[in-house]
N, C-alpha and C. Protein backbone atom coordinates (compact mmCIF):
# COMPACT_ATOMS: atom_id res chain seq x y z
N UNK A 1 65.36 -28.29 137.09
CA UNK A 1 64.85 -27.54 138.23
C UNK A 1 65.27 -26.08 138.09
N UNK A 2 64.44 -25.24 138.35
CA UNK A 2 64.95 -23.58 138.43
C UNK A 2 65.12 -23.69 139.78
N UNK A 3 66.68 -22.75 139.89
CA UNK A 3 67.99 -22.46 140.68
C UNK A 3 66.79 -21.40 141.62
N UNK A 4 66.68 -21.53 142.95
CA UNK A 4 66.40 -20.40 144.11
C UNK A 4 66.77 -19.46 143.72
N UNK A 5 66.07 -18.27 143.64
CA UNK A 5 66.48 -16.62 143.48
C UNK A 5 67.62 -16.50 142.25
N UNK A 6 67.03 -17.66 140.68
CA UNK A 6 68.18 -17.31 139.59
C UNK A 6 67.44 -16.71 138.24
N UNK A 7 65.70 -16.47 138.68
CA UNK A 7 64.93 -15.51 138.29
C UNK A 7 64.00 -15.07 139.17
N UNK A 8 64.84 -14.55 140.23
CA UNK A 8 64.32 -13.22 140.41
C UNK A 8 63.66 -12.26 140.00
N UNK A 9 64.57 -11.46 139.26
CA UNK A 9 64.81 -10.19 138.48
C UNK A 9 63.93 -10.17 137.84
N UNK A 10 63.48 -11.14 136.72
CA UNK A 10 63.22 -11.28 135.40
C UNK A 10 61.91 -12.25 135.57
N UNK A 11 60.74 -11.47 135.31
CA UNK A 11 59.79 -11.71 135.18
C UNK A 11 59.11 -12.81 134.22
N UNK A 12 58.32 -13.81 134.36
CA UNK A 12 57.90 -14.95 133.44
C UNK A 12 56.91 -14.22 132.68
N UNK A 13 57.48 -14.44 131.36
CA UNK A 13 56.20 -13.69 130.37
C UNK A 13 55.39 -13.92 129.18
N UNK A 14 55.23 -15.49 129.98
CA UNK A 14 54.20 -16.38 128.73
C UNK A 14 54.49 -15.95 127.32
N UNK A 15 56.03 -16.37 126.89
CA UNK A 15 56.63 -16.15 125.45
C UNK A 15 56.54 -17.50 125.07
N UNK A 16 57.71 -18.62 126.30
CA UNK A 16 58.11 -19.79 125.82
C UNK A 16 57.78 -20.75 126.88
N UNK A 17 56.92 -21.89 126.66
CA UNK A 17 56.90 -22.82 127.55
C UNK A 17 58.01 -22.77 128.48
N UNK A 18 57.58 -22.96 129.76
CA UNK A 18 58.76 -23.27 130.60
C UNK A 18 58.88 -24.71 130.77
N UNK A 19 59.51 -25.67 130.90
CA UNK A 19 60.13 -26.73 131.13
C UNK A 19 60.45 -26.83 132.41
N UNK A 20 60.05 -27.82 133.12
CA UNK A 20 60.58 -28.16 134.73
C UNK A 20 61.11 -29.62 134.82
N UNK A 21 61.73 -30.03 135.69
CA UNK A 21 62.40 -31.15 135.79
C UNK A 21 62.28 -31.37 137.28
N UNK A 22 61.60 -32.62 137.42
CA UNK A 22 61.72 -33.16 139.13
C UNK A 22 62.70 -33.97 139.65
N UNK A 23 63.02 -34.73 140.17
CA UNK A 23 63.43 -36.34 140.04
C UNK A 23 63.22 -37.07 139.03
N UNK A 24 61.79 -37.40 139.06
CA UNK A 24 61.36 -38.70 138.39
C UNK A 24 60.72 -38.52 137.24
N UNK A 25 60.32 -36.51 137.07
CA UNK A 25 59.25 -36.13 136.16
C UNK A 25 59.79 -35.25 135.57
N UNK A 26 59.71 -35.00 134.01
CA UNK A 26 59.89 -33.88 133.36
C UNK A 26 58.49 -33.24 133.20
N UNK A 27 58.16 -31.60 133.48
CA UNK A 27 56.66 -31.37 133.19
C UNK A 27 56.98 -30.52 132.15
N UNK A 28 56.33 -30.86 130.86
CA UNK A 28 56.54 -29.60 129.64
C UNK A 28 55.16 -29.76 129.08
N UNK A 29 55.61 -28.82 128.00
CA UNK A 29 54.21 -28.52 127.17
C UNK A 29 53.55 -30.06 126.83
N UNK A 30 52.00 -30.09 126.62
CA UNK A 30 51.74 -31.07 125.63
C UNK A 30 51.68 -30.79 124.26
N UNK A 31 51.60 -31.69 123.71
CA UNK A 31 52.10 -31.65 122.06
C UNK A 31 51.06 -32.91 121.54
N UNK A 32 50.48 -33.11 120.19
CA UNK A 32 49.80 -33.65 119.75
C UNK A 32 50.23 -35.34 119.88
N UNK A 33 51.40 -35.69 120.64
CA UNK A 33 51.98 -37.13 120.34
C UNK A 33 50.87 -37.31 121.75
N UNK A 34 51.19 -36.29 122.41
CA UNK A 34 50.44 -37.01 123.47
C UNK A 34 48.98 -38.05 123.81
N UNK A 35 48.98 -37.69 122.62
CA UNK A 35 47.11 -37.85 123.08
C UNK A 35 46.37 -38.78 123.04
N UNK A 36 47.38 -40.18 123.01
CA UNK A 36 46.63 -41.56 123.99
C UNK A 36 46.58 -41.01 125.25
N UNK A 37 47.86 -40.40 125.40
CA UNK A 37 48.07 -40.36 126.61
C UNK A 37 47.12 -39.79 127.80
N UNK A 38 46.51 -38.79 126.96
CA UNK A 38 46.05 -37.83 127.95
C UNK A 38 44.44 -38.38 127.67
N UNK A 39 44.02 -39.07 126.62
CA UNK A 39 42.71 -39.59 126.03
C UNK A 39 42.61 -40.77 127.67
N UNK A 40 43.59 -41.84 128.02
CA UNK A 40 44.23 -42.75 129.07
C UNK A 40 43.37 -42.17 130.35
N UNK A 41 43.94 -41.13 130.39
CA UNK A 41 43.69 -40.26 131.39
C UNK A 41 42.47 -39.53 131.92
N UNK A 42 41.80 -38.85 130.99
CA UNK A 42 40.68 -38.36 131.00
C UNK A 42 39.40 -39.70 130.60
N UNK A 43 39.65 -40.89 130.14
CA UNK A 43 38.54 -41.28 130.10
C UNK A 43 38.30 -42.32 131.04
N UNK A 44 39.33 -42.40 132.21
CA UNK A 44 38.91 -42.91 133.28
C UNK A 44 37.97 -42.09 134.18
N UNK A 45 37.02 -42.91 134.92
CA UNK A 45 35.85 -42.77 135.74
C UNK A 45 36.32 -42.26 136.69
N UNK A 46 37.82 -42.72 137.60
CA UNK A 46 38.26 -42.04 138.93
C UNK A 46 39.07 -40.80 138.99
N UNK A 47 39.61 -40.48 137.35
CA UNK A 47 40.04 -39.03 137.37
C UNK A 47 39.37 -38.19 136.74
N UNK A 48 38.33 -38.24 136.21
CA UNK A 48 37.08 -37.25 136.05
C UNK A 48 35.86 -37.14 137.10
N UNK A 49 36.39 -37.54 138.05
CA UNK A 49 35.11 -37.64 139.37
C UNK A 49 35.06 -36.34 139.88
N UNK A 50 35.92 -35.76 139.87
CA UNK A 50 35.62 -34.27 140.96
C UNK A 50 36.17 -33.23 139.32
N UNK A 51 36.17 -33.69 138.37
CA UNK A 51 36.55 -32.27 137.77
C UNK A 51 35.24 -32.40 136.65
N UNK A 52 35.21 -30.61 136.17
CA UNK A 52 34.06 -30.39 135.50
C UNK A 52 34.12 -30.91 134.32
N UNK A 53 34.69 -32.09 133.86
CA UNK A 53 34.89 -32.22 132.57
C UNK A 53 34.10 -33.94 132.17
N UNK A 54 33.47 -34.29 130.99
CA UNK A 54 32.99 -35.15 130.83
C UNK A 54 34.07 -36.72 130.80
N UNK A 55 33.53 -37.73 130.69
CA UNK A 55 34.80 -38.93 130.10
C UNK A 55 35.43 -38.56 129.11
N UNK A 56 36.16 -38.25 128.16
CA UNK A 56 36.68 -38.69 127.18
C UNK A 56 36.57 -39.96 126.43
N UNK A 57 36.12 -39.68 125.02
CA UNK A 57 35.44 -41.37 124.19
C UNK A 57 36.45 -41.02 123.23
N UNK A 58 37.33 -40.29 122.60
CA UNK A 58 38.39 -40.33 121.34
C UNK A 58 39.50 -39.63 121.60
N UNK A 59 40.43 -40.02 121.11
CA UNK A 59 41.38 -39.32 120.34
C UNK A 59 41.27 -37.78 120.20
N UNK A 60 40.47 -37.26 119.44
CA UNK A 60 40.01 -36.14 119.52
C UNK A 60 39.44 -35.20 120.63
N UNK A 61 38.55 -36.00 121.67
CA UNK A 61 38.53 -35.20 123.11
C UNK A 61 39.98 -34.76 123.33
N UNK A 62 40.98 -35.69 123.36
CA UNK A 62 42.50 -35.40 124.12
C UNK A 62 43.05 -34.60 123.53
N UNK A 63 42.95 -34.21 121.69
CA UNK A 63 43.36 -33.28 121.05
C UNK A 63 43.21 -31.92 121.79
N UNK A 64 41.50 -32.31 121.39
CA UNK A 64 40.73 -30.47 122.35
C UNK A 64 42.18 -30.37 123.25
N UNK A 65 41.80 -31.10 124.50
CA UNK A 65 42.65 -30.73 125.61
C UNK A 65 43.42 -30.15 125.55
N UNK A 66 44.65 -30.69 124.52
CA UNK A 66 46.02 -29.85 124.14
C UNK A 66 45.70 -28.80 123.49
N UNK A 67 44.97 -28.54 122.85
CA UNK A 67 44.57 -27.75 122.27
C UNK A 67 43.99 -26.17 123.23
N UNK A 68 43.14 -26.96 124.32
CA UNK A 68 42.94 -25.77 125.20
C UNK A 68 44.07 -25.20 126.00
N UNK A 69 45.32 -26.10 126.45
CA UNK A 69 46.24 -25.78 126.70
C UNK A 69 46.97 -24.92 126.23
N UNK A 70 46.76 -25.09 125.00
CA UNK A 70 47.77 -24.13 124.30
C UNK A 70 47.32 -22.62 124.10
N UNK A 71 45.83 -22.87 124.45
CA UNK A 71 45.17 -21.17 124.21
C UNK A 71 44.94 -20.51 125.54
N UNK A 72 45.37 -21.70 126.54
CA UNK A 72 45.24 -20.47 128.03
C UNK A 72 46.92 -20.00 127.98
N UNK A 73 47.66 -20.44 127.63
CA UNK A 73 48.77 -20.10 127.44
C UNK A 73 48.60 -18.88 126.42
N UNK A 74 48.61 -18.88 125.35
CA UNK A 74 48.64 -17.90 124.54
C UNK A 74 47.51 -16.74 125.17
N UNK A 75 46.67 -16.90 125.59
CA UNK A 75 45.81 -15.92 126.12
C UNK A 75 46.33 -15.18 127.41
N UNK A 76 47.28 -15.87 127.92
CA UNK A 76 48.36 -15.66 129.07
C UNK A 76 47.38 -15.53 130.87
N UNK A 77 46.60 -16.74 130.34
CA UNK A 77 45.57 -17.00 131.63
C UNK A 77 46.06 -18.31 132.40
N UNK A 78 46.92 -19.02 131.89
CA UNK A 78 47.08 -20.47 132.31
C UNK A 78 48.23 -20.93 132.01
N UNK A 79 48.66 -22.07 132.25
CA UNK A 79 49.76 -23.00 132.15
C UNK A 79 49.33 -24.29 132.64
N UNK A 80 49.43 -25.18 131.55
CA UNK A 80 49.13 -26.73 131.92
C UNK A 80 50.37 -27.47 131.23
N UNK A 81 51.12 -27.69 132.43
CA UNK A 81 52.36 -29.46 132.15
C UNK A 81 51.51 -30.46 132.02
N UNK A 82 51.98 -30.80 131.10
CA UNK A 82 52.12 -32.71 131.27
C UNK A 82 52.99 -33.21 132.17
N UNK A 83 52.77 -34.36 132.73
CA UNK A 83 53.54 -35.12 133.44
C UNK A 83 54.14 -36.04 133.28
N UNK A 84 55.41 -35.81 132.37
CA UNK A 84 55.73 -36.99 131.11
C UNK A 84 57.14 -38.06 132.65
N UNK A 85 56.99 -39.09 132.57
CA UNK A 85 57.85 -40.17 133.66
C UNK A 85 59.07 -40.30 133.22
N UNK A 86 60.25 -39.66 133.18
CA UNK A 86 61.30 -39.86 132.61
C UNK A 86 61.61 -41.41 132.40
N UNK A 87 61.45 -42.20 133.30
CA UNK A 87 61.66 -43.88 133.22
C UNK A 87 60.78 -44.42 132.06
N UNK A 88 59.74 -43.91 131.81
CA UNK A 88 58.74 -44.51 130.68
C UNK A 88 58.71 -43.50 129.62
N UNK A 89 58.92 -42.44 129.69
CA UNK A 89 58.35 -41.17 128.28
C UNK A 89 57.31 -41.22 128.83
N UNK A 90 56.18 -41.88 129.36
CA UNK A 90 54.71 -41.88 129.72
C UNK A 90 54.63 -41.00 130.64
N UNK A 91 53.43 -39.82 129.30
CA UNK A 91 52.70 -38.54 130.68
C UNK A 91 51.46 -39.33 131.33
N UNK A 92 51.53 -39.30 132.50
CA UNK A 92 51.03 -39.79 133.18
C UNK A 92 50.11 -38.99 134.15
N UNK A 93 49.97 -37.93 133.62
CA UNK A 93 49.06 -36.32 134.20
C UNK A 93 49.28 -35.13 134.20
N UNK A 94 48.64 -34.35 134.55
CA UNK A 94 49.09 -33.08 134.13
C UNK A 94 48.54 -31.99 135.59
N UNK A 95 49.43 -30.97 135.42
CA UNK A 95 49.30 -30.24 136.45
C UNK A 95 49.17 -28.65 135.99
N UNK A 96 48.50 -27.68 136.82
CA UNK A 96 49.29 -26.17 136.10
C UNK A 96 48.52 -24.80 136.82
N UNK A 97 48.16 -24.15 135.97
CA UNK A 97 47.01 -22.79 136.84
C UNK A 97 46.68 -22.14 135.63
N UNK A 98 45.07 -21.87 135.74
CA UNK A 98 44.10 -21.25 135.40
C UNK A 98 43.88 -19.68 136.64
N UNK A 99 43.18 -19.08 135.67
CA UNK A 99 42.65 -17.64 136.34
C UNK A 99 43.72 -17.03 136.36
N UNK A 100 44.36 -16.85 136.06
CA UNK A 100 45.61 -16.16 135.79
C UNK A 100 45.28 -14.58 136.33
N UNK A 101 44.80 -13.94 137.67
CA UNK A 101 44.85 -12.17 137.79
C UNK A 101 46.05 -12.00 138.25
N UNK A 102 46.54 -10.81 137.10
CA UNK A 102 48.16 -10.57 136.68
C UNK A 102 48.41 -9.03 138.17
N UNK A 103 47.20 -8.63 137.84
CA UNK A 103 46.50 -7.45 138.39
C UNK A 103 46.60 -8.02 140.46
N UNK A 104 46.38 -8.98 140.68
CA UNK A 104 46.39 -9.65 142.23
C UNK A 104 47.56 -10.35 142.58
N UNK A 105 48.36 -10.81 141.32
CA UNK A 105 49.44 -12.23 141.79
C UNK A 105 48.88 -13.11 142.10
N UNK A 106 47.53 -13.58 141.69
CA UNK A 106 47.12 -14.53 142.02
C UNK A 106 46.71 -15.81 140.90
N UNK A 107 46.75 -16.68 141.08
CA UNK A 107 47.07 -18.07 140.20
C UNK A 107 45.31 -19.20 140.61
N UNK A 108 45.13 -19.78 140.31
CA UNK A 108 44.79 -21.31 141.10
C UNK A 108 45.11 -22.48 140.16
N UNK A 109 45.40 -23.39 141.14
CA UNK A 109 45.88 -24.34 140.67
C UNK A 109 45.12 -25.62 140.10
N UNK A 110 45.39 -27.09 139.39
CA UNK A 110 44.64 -27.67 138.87
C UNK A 110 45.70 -29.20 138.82
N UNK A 111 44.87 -30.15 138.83
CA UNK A 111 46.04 -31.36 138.90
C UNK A 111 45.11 -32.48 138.63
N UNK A 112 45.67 -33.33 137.68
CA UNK A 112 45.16 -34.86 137.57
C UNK A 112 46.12 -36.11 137.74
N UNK A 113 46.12 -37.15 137.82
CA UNK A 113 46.84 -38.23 137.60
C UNK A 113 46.13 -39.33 137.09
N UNK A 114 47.08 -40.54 136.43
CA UNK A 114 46.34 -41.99 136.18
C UNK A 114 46.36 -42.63 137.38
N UNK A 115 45.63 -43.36 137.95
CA UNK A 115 45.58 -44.02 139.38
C UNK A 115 46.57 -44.59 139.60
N UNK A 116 47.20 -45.56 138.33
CA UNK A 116 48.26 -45.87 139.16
C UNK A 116 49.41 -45.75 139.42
N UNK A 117 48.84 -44.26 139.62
CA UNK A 117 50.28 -43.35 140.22
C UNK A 117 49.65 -43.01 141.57
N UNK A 118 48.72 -43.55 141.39
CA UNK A 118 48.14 -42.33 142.73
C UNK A 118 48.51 -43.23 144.03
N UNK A 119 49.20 -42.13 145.12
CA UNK A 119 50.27 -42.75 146.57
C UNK A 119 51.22 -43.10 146.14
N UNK A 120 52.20 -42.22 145.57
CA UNK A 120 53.54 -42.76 145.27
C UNK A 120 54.09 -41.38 145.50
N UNK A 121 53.35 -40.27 145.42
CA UNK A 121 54.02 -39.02 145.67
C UNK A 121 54.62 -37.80 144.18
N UNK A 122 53.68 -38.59 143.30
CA UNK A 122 54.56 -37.99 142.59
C UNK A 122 53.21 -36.62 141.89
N UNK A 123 52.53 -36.40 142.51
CA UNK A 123 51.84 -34.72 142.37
C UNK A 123 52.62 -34.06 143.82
N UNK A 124 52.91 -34.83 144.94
CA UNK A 124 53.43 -33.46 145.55
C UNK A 124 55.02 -33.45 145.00
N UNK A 125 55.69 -33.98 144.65
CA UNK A 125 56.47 -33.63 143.90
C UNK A 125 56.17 -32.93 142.56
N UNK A 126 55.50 -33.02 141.28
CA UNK A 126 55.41 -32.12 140.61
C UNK A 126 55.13 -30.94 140.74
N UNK A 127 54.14 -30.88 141.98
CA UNK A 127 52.98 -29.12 142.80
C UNK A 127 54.31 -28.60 143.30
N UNK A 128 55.71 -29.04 143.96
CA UNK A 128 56.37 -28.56 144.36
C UNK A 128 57.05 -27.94 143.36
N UNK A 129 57.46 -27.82 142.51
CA UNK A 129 58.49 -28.25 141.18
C UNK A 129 57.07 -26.58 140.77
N UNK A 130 56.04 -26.45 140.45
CA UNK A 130 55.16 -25.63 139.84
C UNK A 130 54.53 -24.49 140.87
N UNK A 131 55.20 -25.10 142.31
CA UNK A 131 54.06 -23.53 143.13
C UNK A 131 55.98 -22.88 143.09
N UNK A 132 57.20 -23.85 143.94
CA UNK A 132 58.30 -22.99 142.91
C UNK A 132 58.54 -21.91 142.16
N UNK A 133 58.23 -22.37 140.97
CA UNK A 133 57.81 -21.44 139.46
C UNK A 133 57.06 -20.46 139.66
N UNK A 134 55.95 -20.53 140.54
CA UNK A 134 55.19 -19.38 140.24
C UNK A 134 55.35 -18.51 141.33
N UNK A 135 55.97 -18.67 142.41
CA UNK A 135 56.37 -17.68 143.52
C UNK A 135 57.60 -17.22 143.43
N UNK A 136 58.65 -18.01 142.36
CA UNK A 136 60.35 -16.87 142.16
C UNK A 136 59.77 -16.94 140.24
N UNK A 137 58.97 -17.43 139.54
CA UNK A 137 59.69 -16.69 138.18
C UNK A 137 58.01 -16.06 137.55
N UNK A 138 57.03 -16.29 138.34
CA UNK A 138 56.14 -15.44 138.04
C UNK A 138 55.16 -14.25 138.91
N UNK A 139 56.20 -14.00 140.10
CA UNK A 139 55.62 -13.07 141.00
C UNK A 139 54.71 -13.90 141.67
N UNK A 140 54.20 -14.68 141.72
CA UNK A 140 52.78 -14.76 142.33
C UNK A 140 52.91 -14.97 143.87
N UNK A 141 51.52 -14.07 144.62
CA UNK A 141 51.57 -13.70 145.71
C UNK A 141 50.66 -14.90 146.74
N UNK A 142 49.61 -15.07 145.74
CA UNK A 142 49.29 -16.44 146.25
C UNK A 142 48.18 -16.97 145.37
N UNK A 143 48.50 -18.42 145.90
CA UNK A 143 48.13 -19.76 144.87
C UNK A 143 46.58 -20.19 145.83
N UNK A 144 45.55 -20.65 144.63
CA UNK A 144 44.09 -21.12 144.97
C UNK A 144 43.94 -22.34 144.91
N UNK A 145 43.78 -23.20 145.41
CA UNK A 145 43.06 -24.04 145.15
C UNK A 145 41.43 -24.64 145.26
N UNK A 146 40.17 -24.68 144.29
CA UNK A 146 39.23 -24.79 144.45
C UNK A 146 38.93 -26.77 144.52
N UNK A 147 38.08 -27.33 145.79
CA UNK A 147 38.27 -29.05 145.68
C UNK A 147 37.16 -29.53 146.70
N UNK A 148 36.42 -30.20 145.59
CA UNK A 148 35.34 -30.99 146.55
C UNK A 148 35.46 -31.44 147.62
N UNK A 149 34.58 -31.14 148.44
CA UNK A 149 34.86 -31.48 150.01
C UNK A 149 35.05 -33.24 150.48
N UNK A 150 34.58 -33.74 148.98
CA UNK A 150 34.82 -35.60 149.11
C UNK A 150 35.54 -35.62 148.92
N UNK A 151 36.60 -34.52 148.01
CA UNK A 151 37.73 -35.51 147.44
C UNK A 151 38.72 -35.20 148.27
N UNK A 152 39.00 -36.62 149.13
CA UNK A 152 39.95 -36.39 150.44
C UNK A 152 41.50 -36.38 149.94
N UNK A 153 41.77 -36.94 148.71
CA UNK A 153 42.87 -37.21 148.45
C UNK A 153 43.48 -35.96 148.52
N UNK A 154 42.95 -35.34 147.73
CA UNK A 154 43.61 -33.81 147.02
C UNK A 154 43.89 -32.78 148.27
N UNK A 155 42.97 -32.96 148.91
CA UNK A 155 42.84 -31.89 150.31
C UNK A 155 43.67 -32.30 150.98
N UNK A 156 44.11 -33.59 151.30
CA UNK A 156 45.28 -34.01 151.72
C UNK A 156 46.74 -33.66 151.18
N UNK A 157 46.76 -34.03 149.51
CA UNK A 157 47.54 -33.41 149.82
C UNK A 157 48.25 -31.96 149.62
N UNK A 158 46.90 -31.11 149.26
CA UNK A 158 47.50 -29.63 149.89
C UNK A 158 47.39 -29.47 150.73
N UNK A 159 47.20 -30.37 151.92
CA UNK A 159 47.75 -29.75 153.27
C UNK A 159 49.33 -30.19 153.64
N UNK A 160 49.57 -31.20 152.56
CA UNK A 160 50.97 -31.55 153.29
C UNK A 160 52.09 -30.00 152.25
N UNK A 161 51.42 -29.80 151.37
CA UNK A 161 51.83 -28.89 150.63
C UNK A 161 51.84 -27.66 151.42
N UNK A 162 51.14 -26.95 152.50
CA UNK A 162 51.24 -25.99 153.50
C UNK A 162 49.65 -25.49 152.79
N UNK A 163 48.86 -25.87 152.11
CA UNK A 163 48.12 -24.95 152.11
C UNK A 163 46.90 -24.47 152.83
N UNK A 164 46.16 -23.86 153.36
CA UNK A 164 45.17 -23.76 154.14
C UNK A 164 43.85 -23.82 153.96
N UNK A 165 43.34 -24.21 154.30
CA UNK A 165 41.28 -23.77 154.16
C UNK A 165 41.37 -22.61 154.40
N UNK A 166 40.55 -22.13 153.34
CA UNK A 166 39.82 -20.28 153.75
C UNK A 166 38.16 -20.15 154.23
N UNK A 167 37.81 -21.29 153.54
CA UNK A 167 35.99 -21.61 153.81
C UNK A 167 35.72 -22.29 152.25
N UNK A 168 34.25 -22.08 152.45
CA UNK A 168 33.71 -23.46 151.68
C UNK A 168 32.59 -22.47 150.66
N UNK A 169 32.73 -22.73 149.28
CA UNK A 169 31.94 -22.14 148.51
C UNK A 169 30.81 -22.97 148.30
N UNK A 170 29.68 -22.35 148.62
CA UNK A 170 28.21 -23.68 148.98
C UNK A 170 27.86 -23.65 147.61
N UNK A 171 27.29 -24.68 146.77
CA UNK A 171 26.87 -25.06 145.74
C UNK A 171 27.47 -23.77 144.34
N UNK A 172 28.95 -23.74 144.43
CA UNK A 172 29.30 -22.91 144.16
C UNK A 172 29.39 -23.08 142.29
N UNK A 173 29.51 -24.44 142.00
CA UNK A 173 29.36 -24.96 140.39
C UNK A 173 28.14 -25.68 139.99
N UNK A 174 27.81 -26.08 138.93
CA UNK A 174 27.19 -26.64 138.58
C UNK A 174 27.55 -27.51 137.75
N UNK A 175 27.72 -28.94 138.28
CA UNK A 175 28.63 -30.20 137.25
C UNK A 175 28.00 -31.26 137.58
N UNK A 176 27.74 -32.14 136.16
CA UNK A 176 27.46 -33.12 136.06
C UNK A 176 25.99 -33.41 136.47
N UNK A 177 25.05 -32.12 136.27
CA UNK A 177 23.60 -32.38 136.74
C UNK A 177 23.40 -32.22 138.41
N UNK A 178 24.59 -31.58 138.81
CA UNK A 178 23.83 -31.38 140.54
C UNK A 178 24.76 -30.07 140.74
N UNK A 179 24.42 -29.09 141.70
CA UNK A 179 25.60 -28.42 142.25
C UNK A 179 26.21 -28.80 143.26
N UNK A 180 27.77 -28.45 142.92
CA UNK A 180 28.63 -29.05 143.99
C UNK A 180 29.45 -27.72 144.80
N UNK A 181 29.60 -28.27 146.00
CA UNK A 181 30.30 -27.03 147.06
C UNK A 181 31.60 -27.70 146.46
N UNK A 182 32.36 -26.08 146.91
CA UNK A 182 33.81 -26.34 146.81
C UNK A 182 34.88 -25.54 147.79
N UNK A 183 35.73 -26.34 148.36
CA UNK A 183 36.11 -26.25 149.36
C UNK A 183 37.34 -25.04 148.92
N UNK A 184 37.47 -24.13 149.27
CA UNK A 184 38.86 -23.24 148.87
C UNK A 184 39.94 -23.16 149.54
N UNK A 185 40.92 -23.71 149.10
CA UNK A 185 42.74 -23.38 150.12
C UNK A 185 43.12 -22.40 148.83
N UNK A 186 44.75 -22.13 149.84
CA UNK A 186 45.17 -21.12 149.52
C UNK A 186 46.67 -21.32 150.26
N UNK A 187 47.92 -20.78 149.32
CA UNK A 187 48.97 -20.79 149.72
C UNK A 187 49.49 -19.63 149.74
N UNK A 188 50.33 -18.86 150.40
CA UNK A 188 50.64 -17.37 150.21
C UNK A 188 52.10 -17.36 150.29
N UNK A 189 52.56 -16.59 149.22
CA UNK A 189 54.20 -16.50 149.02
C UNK A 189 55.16 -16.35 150.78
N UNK A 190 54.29 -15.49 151.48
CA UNK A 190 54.73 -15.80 152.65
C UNK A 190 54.82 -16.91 152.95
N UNK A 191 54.54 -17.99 153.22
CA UNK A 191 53.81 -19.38 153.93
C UNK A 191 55.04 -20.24 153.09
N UNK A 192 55.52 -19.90 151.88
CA UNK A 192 56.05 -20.67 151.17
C UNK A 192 57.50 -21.30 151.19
């Protein structure tokens, strides 16, 4: 866990993966071992339902993944953990932020899990452990979240997370052959 106000000072500057530690979860970089893991993950039907991304059919989809991970990082636009279960080694999802404006302090955020994790608590424990991080060791002023207006889970739980509705972007993407609205919250370093 990073210590309250023990980077302050010292600005996060997409050199070296950061490493977080929850309770139950270590979130670090992914790395190529991963990638049953994350293949597990992405080619289920109930955690690709609200995100723009197709099933996953190989090995190689899950590569990409890490692979894209590693270039929003290096491009210094993003940060994606894995969600490795200290009790199992098993990442079991991943969490992080895209859009990176360095220029606003502003972040948005992104999160998956395997179902059967899902109601046990352990994304608002990791989101806690990562909005943390980005309000004492990367400045940020405030955090986005973009989320289908079906998907009740998620909206739930950034609200237990404090975050708010701002309004609703009407057919704001285009995924999977239809456009979909997307609902926008928002957390602000104040609020936090």
């Amino acid at each position: 866990m990073v210590k309250k106000g023990s980077s302050m000072h010292t600005q996060f500057e997409f050199t070296v993966f950061p490493q977080l530690e929850t309770e139950r979860f270590i979130l670090r970089k992914g790395i190529m071992d991963d990638g049953q893991d994350i293949l597990r993950l992405y080619s289920n039907e109930n955690v690709v339902k609200y995100l723009p991304l197709p099933l996953f059919a190989s090995v190689e989809d899950a590569i990409d993944e890490i692979n894209w991970y590693e270039k929003i990082f290096k491009e210094q636009k993003g940060l994606r953990w894995v969600i490795e279960e200290i009790q199992t080694n098993k990442v079991i999802g991943t969490c992080g932020y895209l859009n990176y404006e360095k220029e606003h302090n502003r972040i948005e955020i992104g999160y998956d899990l395997n179902p059967d994790y899902w109601g046990k608590g352990v994304m608002q424990e990791a989101l806690s452990s990562i909005i943390h991080f980005a309000f004492t060791s990367m400045g940020i002023n405030k955090i986005e979240a973009k989320i289908e207006p079906e998907n009740t889970a998620s909206i739930k739980l950034l609200e237990k997370l404090n975050f708010s509705q701002e309004g609703l972007l009407r057919q704001h993407e285009f995924e999977k052959g239809k456009y979909v609205d997307l609902a926008i919250f928002s957390l602000l370093k104040s609020e936090f």
